[in-house]
C-alpha atoms as a PDB file:
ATOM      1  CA  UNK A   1      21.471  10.178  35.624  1.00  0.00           C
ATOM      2  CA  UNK A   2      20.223   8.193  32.639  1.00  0.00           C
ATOM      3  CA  UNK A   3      20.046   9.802  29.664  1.00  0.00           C
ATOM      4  CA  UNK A   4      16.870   9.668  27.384  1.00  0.00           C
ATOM      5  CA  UNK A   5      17.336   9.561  23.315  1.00  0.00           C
ATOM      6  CA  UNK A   6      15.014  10.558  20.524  1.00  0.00           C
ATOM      7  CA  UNK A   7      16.277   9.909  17.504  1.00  0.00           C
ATOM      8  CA  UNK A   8      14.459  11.003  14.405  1.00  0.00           C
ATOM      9  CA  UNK A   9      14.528  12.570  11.030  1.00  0.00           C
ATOM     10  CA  UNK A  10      12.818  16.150   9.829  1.00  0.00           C
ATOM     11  CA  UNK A  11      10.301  14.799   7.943  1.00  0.00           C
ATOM     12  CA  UNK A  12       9.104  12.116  10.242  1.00  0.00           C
ATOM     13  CA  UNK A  13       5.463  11.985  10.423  1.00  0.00           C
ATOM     14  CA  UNK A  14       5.308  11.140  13.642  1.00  0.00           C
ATOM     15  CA  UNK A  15       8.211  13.055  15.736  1.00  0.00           C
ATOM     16  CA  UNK A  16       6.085  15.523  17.030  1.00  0.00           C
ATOM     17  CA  UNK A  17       3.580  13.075  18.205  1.00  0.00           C
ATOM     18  CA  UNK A  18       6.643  11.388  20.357  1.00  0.00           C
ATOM     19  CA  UNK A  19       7.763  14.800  21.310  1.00  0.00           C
ATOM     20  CA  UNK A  20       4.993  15.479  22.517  1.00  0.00           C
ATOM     21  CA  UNK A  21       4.240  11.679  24.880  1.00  0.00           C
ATOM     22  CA  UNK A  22       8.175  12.063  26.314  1.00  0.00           C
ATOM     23  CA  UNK A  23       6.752  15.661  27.562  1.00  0.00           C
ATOM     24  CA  UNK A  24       3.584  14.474  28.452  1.00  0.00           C
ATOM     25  CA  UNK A  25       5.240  11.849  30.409  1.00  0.00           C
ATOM     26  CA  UNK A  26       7.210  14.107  32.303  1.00  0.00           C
ATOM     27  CA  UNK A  27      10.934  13.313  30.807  1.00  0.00           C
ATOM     28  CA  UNK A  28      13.739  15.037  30.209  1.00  0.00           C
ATOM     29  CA  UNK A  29      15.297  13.916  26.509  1.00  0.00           C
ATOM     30  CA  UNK A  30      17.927  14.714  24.078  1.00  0.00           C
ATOM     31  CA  UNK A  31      16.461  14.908  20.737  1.00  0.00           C
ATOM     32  CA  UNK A  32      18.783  13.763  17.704  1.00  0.00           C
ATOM     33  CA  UNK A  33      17.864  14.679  14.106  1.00  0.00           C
ATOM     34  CA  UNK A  34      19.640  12.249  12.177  1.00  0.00           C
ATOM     35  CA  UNK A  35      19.641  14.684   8.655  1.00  0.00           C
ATOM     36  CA  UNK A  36      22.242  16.348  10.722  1.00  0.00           C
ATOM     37  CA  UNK A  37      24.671  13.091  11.320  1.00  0.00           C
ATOM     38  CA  UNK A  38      27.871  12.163  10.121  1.00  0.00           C
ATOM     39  CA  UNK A  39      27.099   9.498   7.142  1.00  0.00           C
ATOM     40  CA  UNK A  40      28.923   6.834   9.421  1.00  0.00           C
ATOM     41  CA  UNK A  41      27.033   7.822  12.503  1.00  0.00           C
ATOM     42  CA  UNK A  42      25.557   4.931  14.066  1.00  0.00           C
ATOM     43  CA  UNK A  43      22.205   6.829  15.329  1.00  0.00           C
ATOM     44  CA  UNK A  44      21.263   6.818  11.493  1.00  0.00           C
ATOM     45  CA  UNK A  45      20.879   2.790  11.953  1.00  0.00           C
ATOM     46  CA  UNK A  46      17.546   3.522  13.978  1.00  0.00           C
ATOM     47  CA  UNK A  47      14.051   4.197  12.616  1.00  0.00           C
ATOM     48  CA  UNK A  48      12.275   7.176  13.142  1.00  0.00           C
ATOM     49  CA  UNK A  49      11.566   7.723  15.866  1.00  0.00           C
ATOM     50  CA  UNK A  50      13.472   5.645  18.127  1.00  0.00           C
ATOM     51  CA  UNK A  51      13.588   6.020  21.795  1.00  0.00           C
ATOM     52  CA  UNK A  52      16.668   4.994  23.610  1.00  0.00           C
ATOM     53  CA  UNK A  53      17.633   5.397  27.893  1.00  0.00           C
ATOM     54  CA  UNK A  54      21.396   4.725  28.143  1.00  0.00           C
ATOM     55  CA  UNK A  55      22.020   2.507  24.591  1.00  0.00           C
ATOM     56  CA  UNK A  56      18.444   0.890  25.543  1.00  0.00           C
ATOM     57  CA  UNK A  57      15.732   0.474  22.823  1.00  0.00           C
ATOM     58  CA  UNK A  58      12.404   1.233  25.075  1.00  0.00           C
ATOM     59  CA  UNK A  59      10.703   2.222  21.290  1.00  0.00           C
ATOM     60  CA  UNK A  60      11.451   2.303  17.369  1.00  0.00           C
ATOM     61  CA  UNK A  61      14.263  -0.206  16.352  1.00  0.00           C
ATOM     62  CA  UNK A  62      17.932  -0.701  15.252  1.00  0.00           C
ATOM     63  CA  UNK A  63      18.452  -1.351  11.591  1.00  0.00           C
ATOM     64  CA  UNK A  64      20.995  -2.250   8.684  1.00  0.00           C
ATOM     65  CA  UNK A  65      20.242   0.700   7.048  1.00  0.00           C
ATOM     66  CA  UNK A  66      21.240   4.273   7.230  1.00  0.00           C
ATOM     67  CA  UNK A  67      18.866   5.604   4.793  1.00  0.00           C
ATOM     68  CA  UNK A  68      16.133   5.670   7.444  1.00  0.00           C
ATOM     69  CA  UNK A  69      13.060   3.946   8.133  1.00  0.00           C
ATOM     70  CA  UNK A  70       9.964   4.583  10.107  1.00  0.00           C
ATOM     71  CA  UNK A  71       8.799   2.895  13.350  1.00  0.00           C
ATOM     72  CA  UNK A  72       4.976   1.736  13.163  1.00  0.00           C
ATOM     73  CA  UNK A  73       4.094   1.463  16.918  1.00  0.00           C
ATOM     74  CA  UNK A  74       4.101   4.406  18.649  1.00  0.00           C
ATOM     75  CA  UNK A  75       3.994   4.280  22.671  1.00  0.00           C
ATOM     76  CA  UNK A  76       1.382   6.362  24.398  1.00  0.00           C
ATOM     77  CA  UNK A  77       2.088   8.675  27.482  1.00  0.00           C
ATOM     78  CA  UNK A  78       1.687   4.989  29.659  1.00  0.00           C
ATOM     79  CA  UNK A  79       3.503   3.116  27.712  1.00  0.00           C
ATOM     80  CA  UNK A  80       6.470   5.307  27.639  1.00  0.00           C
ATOM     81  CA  UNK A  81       6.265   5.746  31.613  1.00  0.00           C
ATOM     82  CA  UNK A  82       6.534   2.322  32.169  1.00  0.00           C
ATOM     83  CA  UNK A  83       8.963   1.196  29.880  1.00  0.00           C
ATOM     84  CA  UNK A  84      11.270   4.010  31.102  1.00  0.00           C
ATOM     85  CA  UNK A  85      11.039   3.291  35.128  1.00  0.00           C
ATOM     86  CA  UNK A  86      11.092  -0.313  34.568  1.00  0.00           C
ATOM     87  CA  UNK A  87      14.427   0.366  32.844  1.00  0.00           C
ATOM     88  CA  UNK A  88      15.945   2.415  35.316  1.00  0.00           C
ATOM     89  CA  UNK A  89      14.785  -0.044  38.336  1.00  0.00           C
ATOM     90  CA  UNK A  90      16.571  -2.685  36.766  1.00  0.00           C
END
């Protein structure tokens, strides 16, 4: 089974927003707070929040940084559906 990803940090404005679509949306997800991480961990090169199925971006983004960043677009409840079963159809 494919495994759903939500990486974010604590103070994240908006993780409990995306929290709250993945559940809304009916998905199962692991959810990764990156102030816990190893300083070399390579989730800490994603903004906040990022939502990844199997190594796949579906939201958020992959950066040179590990001192965090934020994503701007947020997906709603549809967007997040469709993104994830187009993924796993492919």
């Amino acid at each position: 089974m494919k495994q759903l990803i939500l990486i974010y940090f604590r103070a994240c404005p908006n993780s409990d927003k995306v929290k709250e679509t993945i559940r809304e949306a009916g998905l199962d997800f692991k959810a990764v707070e990156q102030d816990d991480l190893d300083r070399d961990d390579p989730f800490l090169n994603y903004s906040s929040p990022s939502i990844l199925l199997d190594g796949t971006i579906l939201f958020g983004a992959k950066t040179d940084s590990k001192t965090g960043s934020c994503s701007i677009h947020l997906p709603s409840v549809q967007e997040l559906s469709s993104a994830f079963f187009a993924q796993i159809s492919s």
